[in-house]
Each structure stands twice: as structure tokens, then as C-alpha cells.
N, C-alpha and C. Protein backbone atom coordinates (compact mmCIF):
# COMPACT_ATOMS: atom_id res chain seq x y z
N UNK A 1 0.84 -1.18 0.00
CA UNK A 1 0.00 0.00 0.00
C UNK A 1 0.88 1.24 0.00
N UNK A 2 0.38 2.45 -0.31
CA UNK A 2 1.36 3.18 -0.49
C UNK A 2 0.75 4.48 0.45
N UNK A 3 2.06 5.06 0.88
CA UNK A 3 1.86 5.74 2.43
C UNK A 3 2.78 7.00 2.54
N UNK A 4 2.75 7.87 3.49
CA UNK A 4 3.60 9.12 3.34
C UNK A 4 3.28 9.24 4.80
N UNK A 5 5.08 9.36 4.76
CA UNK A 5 5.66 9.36 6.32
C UNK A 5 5.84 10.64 6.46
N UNK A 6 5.37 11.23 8.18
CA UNK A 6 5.62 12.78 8.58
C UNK A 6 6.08 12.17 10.12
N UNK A 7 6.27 13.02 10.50
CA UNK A 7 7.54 13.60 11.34
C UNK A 7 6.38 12.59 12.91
N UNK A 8 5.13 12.80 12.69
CA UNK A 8 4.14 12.20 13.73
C UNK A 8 3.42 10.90 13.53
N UNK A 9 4.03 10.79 12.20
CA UNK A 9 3.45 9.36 11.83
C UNK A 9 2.96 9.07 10.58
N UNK A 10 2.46 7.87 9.89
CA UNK A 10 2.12 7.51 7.92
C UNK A 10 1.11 7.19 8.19
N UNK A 11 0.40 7.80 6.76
CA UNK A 11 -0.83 8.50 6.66
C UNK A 11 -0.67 7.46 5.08
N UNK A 12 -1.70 6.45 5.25
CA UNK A 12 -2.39 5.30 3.83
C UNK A 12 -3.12 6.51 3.08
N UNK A 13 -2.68 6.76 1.65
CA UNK A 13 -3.36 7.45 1.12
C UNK A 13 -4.28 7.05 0.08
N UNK A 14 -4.11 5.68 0.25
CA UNK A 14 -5.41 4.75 -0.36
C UNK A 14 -6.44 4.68 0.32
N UNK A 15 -6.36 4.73 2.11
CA UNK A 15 -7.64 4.65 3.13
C UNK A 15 -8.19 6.31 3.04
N UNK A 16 -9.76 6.49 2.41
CA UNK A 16 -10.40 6.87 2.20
C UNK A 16 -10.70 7.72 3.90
N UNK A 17 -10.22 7.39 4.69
CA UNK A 17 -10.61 7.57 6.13
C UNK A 17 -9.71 8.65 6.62
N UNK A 18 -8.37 8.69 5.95
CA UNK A 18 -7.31 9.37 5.85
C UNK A 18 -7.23 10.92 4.90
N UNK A 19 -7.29 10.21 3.65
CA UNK A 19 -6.97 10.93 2.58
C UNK A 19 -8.22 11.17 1.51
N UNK A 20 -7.98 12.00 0.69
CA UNK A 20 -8.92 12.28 -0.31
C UNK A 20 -8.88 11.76 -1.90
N UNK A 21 -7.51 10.95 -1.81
CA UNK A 21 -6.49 11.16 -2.90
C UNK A 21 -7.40 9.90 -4.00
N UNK A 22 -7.63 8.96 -3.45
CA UNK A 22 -8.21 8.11 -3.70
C UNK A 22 -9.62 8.73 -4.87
N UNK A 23 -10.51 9.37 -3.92
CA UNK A 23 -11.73 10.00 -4.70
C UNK A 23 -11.56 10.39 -5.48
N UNK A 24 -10.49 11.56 -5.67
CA UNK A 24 -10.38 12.42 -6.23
C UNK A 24 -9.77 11.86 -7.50
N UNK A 25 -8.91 10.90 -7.36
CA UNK A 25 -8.60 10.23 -8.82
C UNK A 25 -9.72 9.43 -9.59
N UNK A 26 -10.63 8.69 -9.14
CA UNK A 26 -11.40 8.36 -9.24
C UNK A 26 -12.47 8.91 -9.83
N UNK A 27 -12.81 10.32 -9.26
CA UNK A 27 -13.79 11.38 -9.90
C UNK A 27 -12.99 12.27 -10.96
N UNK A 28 -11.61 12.25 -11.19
CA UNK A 28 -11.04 12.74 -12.58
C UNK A 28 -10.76 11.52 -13.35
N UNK A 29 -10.30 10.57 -13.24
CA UNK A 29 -10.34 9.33 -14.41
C UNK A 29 -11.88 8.57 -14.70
N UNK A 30 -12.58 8.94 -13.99
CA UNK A 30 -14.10 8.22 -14.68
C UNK A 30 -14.89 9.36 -15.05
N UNK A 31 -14.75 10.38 -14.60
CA UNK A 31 -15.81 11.28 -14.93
C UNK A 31 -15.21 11.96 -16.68
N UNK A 32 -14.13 12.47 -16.56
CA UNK A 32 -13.33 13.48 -17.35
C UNK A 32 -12.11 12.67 -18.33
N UNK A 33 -12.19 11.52 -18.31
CA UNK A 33 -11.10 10.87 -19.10
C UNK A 33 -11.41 10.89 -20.67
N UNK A 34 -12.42 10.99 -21.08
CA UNK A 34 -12.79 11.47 -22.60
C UNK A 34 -12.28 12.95 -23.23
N UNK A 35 -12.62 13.73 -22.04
CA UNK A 35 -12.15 15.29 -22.17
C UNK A 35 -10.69 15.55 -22.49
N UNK A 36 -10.20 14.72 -21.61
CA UNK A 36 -8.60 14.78 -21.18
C UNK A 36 -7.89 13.97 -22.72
N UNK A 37 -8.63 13.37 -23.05
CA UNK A 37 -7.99 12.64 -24.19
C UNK A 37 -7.79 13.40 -25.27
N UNK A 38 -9.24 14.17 -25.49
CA UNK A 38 -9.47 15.15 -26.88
C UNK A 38 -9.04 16.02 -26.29
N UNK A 39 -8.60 16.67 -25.66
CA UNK A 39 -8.06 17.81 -25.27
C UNK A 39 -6.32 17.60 -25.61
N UNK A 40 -6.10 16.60 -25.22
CA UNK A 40 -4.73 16.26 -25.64
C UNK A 40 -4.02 15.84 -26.88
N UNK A 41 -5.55 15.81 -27.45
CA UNK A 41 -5.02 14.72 -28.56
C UNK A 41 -4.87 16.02 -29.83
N UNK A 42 -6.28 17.09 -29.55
CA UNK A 42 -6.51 18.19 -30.36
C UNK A 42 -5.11 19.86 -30.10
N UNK A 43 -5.13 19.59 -28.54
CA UNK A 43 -4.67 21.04 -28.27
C UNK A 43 -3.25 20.60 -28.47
N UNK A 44 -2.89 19.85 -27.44
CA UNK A 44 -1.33 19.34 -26.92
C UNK A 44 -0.30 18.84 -27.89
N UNK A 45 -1.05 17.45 -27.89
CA UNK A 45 0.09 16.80 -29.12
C UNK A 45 0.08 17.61 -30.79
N UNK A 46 -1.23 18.28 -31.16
CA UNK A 46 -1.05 19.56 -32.19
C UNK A 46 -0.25 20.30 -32.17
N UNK A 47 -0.01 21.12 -31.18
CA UNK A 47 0.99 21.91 -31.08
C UNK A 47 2.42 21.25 -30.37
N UNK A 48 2.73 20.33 -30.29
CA UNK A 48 4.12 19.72 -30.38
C UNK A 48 4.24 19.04 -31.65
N UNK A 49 3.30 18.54 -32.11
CA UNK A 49 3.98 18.21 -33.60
C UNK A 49 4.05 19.86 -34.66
N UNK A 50 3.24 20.37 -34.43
CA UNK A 50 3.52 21.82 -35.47
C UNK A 50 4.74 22.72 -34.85
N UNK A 51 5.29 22.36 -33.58
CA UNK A 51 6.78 23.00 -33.05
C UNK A 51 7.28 21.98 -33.76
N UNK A 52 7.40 20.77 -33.23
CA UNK A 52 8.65 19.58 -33.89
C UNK A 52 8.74 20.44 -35.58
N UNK A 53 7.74 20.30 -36.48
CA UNK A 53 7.92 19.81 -37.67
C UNK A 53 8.68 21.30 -38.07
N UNK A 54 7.88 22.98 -37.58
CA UNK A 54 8.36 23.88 -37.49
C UNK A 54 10.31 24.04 -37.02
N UNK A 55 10.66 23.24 -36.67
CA UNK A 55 12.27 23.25 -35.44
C UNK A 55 12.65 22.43 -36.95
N UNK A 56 11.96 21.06 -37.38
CA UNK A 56 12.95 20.84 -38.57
C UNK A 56 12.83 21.20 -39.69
N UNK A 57 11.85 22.22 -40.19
CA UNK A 57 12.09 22.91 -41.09
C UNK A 57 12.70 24.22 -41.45
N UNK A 58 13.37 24.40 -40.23
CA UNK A 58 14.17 26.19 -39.87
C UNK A 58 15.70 25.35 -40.42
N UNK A 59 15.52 26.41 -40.84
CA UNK A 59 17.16 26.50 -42.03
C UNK A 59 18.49 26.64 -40.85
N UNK A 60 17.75 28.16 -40.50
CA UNK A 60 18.73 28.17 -38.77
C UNK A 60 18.63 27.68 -37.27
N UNK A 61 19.21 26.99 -37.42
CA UNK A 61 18.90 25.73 -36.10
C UNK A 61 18.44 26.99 -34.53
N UNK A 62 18.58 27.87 -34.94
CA UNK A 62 18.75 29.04 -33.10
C UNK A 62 17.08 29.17 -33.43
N UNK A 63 16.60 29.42 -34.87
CA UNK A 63 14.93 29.98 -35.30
C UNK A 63 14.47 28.85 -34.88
N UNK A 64 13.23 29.20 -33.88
CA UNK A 64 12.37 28.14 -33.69
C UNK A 64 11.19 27.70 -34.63
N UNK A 65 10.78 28.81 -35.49
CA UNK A 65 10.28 28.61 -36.89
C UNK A 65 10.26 29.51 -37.49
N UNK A 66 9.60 29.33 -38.96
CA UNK A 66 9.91 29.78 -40.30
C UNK A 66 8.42 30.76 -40.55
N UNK A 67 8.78 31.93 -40.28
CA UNK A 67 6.77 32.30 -40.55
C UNK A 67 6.49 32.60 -41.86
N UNK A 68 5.49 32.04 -42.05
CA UNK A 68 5.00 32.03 -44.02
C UNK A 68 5.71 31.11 -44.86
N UNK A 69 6.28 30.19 -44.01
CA UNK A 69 6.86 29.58 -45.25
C UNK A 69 6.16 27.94 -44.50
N UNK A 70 5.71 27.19 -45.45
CA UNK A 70 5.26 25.71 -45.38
C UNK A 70 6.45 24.80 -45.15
N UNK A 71 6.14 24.25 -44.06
CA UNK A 71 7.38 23.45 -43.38
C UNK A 71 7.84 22.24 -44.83
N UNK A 72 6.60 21.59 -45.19
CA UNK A 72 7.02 20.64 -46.38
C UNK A 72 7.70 21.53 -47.56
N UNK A 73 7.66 22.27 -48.07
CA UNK A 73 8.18 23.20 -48.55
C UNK A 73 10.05 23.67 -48.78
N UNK A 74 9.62 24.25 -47.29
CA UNK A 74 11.11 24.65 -46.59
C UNK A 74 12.08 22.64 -46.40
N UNK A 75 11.47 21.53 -46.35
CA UNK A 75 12.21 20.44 -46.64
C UNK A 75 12.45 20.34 -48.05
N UNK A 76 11.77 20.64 -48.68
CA UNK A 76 11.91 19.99 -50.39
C UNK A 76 13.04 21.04 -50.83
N UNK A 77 12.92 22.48 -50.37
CA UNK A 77 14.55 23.04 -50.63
C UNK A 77 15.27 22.69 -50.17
N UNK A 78 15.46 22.39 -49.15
CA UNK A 78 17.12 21.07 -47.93
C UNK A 78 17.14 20.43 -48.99
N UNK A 79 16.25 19.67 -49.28
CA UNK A 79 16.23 18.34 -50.15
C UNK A 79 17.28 18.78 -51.67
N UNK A 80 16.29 19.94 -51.89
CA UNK A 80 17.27 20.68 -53.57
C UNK A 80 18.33 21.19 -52.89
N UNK A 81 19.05 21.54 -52.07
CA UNK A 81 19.91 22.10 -51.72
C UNK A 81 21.18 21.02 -51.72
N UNK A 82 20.34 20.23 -50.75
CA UNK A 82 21.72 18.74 -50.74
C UNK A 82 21.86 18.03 -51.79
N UNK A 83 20.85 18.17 -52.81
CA UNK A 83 21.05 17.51 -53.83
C UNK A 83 22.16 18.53 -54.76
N UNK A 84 21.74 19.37 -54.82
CA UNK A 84 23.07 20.80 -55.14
C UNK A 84 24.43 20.64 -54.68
N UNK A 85 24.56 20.29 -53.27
CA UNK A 85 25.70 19.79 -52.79
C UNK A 85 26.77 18.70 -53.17
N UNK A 86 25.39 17.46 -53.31
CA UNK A 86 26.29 16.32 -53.48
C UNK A 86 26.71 16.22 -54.93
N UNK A 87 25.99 16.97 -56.29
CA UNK A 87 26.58 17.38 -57.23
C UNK A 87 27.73 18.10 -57.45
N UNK A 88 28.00 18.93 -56.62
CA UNK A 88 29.01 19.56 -56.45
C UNK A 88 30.26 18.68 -56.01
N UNK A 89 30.19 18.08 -55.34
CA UNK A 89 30.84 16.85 -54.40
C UNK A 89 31.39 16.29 -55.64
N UNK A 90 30.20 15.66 -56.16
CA UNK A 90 30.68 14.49 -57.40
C UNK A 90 31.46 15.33 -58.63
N UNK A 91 31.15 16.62 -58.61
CA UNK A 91 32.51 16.92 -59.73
C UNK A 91 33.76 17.62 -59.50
N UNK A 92 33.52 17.73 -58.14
CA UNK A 92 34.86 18.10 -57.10
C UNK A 92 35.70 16.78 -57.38
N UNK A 93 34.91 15.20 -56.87
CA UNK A 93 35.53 14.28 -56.75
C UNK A 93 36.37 13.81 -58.33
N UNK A 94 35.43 14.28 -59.63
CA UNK A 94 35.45 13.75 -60.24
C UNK A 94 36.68 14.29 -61.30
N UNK A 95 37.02 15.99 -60.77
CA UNK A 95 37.86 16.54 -61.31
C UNK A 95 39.03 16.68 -60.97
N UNK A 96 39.29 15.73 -59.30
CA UNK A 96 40.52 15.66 -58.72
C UNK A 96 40.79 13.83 -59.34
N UNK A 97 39.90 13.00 -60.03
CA UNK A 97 40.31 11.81 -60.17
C UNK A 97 40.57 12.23 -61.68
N UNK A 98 40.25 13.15 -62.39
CA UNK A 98 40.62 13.73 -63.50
C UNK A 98 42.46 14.03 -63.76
N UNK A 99 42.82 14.62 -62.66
CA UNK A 99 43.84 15.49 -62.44
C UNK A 99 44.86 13.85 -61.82
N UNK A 100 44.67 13.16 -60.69
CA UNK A 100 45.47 12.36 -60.90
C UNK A 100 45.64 11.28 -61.78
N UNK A 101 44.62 10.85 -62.40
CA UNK A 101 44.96 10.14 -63.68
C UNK A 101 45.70 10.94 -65.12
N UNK A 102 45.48 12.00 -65.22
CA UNK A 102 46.66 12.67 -65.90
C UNK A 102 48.27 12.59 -65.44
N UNK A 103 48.02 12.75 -64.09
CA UNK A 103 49.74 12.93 -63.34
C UNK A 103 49.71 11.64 -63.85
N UNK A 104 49.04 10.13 -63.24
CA UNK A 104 49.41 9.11 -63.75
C UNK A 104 50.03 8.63 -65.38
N UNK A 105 49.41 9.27 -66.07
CA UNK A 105 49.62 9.23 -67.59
C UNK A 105 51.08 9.68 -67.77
N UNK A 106 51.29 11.21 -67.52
CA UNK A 106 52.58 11.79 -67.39
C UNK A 106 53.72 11.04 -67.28
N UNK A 107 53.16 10.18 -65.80
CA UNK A 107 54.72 9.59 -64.92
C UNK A 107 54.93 8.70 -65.80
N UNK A 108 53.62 7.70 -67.00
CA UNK A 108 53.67 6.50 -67.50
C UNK A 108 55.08 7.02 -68.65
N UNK A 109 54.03 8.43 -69.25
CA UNK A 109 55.05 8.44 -70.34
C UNK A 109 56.69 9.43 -70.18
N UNK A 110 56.92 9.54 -68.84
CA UNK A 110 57.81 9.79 -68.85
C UNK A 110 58.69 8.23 -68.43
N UNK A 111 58.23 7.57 -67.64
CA UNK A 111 58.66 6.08 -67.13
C UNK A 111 59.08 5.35 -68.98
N UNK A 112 58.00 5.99 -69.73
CA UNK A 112 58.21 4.79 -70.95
C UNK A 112 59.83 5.96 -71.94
N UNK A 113 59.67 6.90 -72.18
CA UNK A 113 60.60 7.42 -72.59
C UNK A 113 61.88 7.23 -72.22
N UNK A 114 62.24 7.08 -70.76
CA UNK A 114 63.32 6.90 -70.16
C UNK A 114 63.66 5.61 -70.28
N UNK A 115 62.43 4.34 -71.04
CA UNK A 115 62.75 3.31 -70.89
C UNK A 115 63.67 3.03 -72.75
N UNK A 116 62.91 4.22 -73.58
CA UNK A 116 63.24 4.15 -74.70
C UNK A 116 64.65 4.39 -74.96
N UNK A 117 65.02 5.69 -73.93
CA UNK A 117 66.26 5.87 -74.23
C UNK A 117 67.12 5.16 -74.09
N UNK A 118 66.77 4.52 -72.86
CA UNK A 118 67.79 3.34 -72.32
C UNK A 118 67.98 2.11 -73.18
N UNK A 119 66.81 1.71 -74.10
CA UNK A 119 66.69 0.82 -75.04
C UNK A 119 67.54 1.08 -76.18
N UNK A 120 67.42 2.37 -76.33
CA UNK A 120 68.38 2.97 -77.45
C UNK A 120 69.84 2.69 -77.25
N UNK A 121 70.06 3.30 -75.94
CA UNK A 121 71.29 3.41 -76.04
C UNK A 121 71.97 1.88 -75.88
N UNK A 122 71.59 0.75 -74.79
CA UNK A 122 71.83 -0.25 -74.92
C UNK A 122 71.69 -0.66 -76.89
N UNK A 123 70.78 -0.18 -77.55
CA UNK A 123 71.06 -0.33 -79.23
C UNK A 123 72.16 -0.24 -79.27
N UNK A 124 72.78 1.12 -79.26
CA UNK A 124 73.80 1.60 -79.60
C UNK A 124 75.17 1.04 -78.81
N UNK A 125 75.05 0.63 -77.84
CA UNK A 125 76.26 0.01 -77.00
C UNK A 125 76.19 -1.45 -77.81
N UNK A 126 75.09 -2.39 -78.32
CA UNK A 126 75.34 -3.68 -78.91
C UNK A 126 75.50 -3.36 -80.09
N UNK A 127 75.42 -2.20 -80.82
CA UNK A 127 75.80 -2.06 -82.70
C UNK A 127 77.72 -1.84 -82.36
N UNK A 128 77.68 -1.10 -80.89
CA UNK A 128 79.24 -0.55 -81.10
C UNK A 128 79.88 -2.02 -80.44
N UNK A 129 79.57 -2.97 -80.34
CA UNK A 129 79.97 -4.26 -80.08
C UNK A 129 80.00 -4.92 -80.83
N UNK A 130 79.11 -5.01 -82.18
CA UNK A 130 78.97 -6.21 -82.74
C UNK A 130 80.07 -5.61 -83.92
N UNK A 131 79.84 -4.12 -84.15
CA UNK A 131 81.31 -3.34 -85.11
C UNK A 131 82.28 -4.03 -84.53
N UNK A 132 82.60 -4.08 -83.69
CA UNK A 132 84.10 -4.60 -82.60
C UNK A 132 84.23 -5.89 -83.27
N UNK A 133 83.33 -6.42 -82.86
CA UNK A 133 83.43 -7.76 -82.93
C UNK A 133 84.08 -8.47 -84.49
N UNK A 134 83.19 -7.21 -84.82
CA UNK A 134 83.53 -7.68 -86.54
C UNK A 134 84.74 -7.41 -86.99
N UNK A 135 85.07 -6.06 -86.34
CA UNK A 135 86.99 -5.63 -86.99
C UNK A 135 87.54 -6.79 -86.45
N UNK A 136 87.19 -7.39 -85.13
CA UNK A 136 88.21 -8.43 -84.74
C UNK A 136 88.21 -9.30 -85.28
N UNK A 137 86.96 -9.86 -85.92
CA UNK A 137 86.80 -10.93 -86.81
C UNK A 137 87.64 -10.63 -88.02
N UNK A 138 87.13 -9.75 -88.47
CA UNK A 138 87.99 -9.11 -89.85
C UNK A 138 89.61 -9.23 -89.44
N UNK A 139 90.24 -8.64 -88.60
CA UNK A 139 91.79 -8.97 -88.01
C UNK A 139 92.09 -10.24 -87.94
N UNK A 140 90.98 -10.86 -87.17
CA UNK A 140 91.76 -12.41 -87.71
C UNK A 140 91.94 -13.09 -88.79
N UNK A 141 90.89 -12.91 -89.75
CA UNK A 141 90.84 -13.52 -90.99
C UNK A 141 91.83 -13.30 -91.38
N UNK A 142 92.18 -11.96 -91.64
CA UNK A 142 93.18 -11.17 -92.26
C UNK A 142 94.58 -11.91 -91.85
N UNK A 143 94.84 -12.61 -90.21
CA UNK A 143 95.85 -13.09 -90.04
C UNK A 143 96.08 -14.13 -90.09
N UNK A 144 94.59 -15.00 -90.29
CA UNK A 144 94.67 -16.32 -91.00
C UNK A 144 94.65 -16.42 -92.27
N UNK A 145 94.61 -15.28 -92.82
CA UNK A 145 94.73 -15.60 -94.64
C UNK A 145 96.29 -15.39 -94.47
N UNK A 146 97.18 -14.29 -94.29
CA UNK A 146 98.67 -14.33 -93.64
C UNK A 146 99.32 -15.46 -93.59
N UNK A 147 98.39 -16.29 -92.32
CA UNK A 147 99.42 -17.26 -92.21
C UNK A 147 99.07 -18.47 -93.01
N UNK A 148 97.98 -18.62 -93.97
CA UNK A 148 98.01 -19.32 -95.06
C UNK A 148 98.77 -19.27 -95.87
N UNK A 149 98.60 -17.67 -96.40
CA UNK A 149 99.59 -17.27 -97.14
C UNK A 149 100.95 -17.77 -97.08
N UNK A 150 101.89 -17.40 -95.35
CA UNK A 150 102.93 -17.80 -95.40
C UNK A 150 103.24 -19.39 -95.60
N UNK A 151 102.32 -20.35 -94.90
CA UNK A 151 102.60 -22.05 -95.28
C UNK A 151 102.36 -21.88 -96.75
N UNK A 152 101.82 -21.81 -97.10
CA UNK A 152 101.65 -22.20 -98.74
C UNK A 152 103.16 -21.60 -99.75
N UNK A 153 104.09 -20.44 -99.21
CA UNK A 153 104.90 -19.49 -99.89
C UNK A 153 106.23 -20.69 -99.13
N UNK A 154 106.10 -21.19 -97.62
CA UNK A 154 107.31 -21.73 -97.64
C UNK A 154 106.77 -23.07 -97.57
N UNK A 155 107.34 -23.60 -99.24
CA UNK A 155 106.86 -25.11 -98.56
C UNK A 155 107.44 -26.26 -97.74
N UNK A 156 109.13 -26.12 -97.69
CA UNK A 156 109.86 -26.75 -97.02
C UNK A 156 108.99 -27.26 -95.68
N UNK A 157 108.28 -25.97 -95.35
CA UNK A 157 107.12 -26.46 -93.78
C UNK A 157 106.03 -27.17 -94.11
N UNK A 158 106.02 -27.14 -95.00
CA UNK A 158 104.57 -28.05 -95.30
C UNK A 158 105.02 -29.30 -95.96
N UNK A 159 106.05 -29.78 -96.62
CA UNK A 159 106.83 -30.93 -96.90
C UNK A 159 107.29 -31.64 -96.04
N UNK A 160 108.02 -31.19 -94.92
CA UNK A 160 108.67 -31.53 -93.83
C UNK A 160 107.43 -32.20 -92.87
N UNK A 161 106.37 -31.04 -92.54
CA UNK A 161 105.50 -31.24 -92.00
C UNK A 161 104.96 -32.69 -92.43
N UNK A 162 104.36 -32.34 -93.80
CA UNK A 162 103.90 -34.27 -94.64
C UNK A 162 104.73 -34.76 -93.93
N UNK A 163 105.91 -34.93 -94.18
CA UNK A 163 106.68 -36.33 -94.73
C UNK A 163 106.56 -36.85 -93.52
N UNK A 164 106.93 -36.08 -92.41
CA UNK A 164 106.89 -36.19 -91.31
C UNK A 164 105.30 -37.23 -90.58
N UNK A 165 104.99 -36.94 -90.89
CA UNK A 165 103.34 -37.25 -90.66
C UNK A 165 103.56 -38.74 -91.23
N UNK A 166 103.77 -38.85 -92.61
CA UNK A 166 103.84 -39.62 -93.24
C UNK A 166 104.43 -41.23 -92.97
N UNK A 167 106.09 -40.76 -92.08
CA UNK A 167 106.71 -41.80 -91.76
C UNK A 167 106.54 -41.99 -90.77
């Protein structure tokens, strides 16, 4: 049961013998509970939803509302506004992925040029090798035709050589 303690003693405020509290709820929830409903339902919760909807349709969060302007309204511009935004966004995004895929391109064709030169010049280091190669080739021939030349001019070495072989 529920009771309220004073300084001389607790007082049941359910016993009717005591208190009033009892009746009195009794004669406002049976008599007046229809009133209390439409009254709340028309005055109260009306005007907290027309503050709520008023608070989110103020542009400036400090304005508690917007006078003359239709709250659905004042959303459908947020609405065009952010949609304004995120367009903006997307060619912000779209002109910085613009800009590094160019740098990318750049670095490619500077990466490929530097690869050309180097290709080149390795060309040019195997043409100035295979020239080499060839005077040396050419020098030898030249000193194997020589020393053909000379066996064939003395033949005593090439007789000697036979006979030699021979016996």
C-alpha cells in the first residue's frame, strides 16, 4: 500500500478515512477521461507536432520557426539544396580523379621514354659491339689468310711437316 511518512506518523493514502487522494482520482479518471484525451489529442500533441515539424524545417537551427513559409516546402529546398551539394561533391571528386589520372599518364610516359632511351642506347652500346666484334673478326681472318699465305709461300714447312706425318 502506499503511504507518506511525517515527522508524527504515515498516513495510507489509499484509506479513504485518511486521505482524499483516492476519490479524487477516481472522480477525474471516470468522470473526465474522454475530455482529457481530446483535449490532448486536439490542443497538446497539435501543437508539439507543429513546433517539432516547425524546429525541422528552420534553415537556422537558433529559429524556432519559419513564418509564411510551409514546413514541407522549406524540406523539399534542404532536399534541392543537398542535392546541389552532393553534385558539387561528385565533380569536385570527379575533377581531382581527372587530375590524378593525368599525373598518372605523365609519370607513365615519362617512365616509358626513359625506358626508350635506355633501349636505345643499350642499341647503340650492342651495334658498337657487334662493329668490334667484326673488326676483330675481320683482323683475324686477315691473319689467318697471312698465315696461309705464309705455309703455302714456304713449302719446305709443309713438306717436312707431310713427310713427317707420313713416316
Amino acid at each position: 500500500f502506499r503511504c507518506r511518512k511525517y515527522p508524527w506518523g504515515a498516513v495510507n493514502i489509499e484509506d479513504e478515512a485518511h486521505c482524499d487522494f483516492s476519490l479524487l482520482r477516481r472522480l477525474l479518471l471516470s468522470k473526465h477521461m474522454e475530455d482529457m484525451k481530446d483535449v490532448t489529442n486536439r490542443v497538446h500533441y497539435e501543437n508539439f507536432r507543429s513546433k517539432k515539424l516547425s524546429v525541422l524545417a528552420a534553415i537556422d537551427e537558433e529559429k524556432l520557426s519559419i513564418p509564411n513559409k510551409n514546413p514541407l516546402a522549406v524540406l523539399e529546398d534542404e532536399t534541392q539544396e543537398h542535392m546541389n551539394k552532393i553534385k558539387l561533391m561528385e565533380k569536385e571528386m570527379e575533377d581531382v580523379f581527372k587530375k590524378k589520372v593525368e599525373q598518372k599518364i605523365k609519370k607513365m610516359d615519362n617512365i616509358e621514354k626513359e625506358n626508350y632511351s635506355k633501349i636505345s642506347e643499350e642499341n647503340k652500346f650492342v651495334n658498337e659491339l657487334k662493329e668490334e666484334l667484326k673488326s676483330q673478326r675481320d683482323s683475324l681472318e686477315r691473319q689467318k689468310s697471312l698465315f696461309d699465305a705464309q705455309l703455302l709461300l714456304s713449302p719446305s714447312l709443309s713438306t717436312n711437316s707431310t713427310a713427317s706425318v707420313g713416316s
